[in-house]
N, C-alpha and C. Protein backbone atom coordinates (compact mmCIF):
# COMPACT_ATOMS: atom_id res chain seq x y z
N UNK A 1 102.50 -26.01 -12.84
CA UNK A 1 103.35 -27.00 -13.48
C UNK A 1 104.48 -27.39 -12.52
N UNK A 2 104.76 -28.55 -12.07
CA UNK A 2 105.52 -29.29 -11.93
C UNK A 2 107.12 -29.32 -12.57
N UNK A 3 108.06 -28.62 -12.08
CA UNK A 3 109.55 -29.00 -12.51
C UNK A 3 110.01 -30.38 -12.76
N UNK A 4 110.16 -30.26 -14.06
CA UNK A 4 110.99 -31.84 -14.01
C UNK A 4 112.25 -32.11 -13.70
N UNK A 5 112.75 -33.23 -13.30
CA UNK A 5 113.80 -33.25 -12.50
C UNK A 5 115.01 -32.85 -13.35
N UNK A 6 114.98 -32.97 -14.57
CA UNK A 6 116.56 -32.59 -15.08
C UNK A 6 116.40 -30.83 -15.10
N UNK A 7 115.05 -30.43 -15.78
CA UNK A 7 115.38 -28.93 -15.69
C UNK A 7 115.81 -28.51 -13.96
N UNK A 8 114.97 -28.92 -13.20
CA UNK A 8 114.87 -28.60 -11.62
C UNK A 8 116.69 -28.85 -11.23
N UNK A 9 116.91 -29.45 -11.58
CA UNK A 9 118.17 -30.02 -11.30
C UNK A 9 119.49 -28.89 -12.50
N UNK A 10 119.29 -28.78 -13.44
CA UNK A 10 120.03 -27.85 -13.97
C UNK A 10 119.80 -26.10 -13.77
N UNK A 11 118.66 -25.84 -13.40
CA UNK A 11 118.43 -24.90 -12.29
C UNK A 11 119.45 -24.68 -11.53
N UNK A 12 119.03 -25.59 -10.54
CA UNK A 12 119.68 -25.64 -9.31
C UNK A 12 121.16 -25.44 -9.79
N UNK A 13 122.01 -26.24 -10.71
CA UNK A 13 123.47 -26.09 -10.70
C UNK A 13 123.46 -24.29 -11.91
N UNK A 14 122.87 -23.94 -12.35
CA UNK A 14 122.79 -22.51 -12.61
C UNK A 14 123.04 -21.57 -11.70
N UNK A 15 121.85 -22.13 -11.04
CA UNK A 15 121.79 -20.90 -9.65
C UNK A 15 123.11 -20.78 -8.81
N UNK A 16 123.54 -21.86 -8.50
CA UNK A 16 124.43 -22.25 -7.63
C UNK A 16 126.02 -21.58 -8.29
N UNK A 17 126.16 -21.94 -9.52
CA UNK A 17 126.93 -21.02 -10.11
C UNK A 17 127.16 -19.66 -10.35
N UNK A 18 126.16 -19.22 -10.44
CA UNK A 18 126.06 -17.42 -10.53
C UNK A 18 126.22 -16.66 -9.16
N UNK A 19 125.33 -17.91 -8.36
CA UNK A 19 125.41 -16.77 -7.00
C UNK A 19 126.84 -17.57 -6.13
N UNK A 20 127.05 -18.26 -6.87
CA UNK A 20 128.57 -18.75 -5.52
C UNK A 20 128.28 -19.75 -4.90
N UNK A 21 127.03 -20.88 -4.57
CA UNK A 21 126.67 -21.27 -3.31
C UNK A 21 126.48 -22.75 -4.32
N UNK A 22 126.89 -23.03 -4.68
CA UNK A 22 126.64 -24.66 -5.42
C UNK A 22 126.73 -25.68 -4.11
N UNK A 23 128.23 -25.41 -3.39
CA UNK A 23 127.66 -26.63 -2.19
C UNK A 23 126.81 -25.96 -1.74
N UNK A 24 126.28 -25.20 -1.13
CA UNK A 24 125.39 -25.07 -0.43
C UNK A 24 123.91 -25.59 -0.81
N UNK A 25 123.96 -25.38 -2.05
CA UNK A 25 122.12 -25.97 -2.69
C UNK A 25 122.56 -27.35 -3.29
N UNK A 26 123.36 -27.76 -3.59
CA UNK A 26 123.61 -28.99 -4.00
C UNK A 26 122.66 -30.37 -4.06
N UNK A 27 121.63 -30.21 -2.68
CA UNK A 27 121.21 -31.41 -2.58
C UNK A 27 119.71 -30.49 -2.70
N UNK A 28 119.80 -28.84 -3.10
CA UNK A 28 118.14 -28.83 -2.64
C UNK A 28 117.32 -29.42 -3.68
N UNK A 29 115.77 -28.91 -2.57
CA UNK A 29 114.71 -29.63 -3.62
C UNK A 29 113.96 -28.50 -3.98
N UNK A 30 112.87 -28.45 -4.82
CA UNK A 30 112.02 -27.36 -5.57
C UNK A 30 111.45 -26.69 -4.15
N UNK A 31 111.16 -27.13 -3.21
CA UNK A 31 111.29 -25.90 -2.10
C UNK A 31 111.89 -24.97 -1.42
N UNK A 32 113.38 -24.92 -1.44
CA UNK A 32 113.94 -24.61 -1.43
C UNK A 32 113.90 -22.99 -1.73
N UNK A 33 113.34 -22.30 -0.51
CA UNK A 33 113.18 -20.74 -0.43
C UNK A 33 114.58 -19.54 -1.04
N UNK A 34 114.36 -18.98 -2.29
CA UNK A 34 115.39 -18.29 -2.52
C UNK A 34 115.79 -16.76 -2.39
N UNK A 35 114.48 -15.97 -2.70
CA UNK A 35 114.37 -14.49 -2.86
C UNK A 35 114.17 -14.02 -1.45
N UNK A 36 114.48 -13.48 -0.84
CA UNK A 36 114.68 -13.32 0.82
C UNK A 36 115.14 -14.01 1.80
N UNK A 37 115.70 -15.57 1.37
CA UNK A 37 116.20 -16.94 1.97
C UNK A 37 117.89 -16.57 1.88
N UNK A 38 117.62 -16.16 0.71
CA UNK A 38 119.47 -16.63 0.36
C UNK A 38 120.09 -15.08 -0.30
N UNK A 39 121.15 -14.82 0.93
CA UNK A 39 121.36 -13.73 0.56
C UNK A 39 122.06 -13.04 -0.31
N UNK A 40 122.58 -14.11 -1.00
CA UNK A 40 123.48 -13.57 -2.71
C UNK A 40 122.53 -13.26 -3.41
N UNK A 41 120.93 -13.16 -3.36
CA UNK A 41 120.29 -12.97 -4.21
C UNK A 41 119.42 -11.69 -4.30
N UNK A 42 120.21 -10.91 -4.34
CA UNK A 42 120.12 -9.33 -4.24
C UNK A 42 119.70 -8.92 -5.73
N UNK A 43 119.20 -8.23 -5.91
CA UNK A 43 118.82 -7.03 -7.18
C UNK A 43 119.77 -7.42 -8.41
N UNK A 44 121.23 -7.38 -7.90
CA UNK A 44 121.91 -7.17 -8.81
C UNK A 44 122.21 -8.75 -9.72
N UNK A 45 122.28 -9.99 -8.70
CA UNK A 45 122.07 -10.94 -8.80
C UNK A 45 120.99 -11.71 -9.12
N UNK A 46 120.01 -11.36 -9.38
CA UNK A 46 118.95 -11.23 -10.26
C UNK A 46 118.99 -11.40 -11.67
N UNK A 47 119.98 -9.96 -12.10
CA UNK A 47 120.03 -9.91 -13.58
C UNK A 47 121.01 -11.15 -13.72
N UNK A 48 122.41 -10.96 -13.05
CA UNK A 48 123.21 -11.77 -13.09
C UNK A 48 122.61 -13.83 -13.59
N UNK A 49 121.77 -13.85 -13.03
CA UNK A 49 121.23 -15.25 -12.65
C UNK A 49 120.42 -15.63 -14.14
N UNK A 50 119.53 -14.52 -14.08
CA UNK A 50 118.51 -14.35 -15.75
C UNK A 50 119.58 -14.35 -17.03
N UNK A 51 120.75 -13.77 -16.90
CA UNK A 51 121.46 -13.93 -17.93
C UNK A 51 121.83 -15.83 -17.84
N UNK A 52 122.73 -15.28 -16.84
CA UNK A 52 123.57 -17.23 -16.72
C UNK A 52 122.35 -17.95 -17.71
N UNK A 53 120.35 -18.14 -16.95
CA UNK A 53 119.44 -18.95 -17.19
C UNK A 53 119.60 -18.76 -18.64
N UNK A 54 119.45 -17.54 -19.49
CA UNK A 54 119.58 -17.28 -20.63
C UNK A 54 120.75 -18.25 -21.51
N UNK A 55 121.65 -17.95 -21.32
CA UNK A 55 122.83 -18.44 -21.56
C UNK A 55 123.39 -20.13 -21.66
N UNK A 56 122.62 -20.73 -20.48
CA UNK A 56 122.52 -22.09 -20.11
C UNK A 56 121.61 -22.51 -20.90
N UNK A 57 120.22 -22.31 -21.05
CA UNK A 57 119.09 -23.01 -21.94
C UNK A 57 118.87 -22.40 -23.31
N UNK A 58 119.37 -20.69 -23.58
CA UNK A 58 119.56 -20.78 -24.86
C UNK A 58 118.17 -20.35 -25.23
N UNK A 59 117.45 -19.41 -24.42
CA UNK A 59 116.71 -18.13 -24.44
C UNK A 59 116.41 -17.02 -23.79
N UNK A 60 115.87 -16.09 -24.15
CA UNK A 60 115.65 -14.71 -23.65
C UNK A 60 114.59 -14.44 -23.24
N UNK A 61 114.76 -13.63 -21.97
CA UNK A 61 113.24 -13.02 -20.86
C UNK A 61 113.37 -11.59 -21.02
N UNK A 62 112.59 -11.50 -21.41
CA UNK A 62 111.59 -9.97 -21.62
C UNK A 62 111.42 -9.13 -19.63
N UNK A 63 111.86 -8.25 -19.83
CA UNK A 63 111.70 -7.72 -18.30
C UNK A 63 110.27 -7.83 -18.06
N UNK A 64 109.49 -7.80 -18.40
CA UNK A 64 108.05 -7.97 -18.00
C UNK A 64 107.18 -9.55 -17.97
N UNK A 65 108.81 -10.19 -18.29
CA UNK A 65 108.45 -11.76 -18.08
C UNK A 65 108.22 -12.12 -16.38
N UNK A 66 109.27 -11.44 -15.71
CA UNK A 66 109.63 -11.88 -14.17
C UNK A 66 108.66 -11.04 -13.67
N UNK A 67 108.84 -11.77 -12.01
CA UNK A 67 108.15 -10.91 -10.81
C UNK A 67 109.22 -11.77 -9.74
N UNK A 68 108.79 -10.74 -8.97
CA UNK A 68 109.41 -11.82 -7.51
C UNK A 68 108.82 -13.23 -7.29
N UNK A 69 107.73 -13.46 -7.63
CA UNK A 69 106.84 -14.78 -7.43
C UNK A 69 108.18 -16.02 -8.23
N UNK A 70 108.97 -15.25 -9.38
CA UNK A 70 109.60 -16.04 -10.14
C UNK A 70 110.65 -17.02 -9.35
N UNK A 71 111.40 -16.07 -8.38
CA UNK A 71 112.73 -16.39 -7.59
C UNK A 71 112.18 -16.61 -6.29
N UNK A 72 111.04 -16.98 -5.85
CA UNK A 72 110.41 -17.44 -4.78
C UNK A 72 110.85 -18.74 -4.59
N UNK A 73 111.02 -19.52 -5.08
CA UNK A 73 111.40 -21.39 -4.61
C UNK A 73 112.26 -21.23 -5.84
N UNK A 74 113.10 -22.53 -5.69
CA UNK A 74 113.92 -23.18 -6.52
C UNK A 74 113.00 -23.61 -7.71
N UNK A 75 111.84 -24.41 -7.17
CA UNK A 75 110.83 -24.62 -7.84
C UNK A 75 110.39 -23.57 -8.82
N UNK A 76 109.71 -23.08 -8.21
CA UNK A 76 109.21 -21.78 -9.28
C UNK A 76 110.41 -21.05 -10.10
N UNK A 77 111.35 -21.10 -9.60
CA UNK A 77 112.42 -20.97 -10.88
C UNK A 77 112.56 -22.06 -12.11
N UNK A 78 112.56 -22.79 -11.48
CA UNK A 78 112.47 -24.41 -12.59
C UNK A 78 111.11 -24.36 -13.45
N UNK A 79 109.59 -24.03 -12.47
CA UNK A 79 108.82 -24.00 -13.50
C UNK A 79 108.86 -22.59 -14.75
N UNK A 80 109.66 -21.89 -14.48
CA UNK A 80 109.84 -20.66 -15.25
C UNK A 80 110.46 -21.14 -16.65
N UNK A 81 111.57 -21.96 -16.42
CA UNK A 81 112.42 -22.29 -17.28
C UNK A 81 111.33 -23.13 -18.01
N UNK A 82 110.95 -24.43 -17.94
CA UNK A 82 110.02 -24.73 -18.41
C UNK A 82 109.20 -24.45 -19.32
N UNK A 83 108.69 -23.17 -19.05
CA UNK A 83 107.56 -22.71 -19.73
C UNK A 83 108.38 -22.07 -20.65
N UNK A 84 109.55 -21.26 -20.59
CA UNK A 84 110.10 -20.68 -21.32
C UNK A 84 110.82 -21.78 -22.48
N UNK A 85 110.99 -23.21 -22.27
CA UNK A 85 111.55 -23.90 -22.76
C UNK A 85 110.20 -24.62 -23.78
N UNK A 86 108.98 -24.76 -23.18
CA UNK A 86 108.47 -24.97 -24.03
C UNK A 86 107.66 -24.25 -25.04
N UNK A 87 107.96 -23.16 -24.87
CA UNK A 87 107.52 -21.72 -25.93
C UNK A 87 108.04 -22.46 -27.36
């Protein structure tokens, strides 16, 4: 699945909020490499980020929802939300 641009885009200003780096991703796109790319995004920042996502769209992930595959692209974060949004 394909991110659509407003989730992909409210993503992005999520992410950017939790981990500190809003200018920095400001202009990215769903490629945009995150889980070994960007180094605020440590273990602990993880949970940190899943809450914010929680919090921002206004549901809950089950620990056995994620994998690393999740926080792999900007993208694949966006298609996460998604799916979780259309549950």
């Amino acid at each position: 699945m394909t991110a659509g641009l407003n989730v992909l885009s409210e993503v992005r200003t999520v992410v950017g909020g939790a981990l500190g780096i809003s200018e920095r991703i400001r202009n990215a796109d769903a490629s945009m490499a995150l889980l070994g790319a960007v180094p605020e995004l440590d273990s602990m920042a993880v949970v940190s980020l899943i809450a914010a996502l929680e919090d921002h769209f206004g549901f809950s992930v089950a620990d056995d929802e994620i994998s690393a595959a999740t926080f792999e692209t900007l993208g694949a974060l966006a298609g996460f939300v998604e799916e979780k949004l259309a549950r």
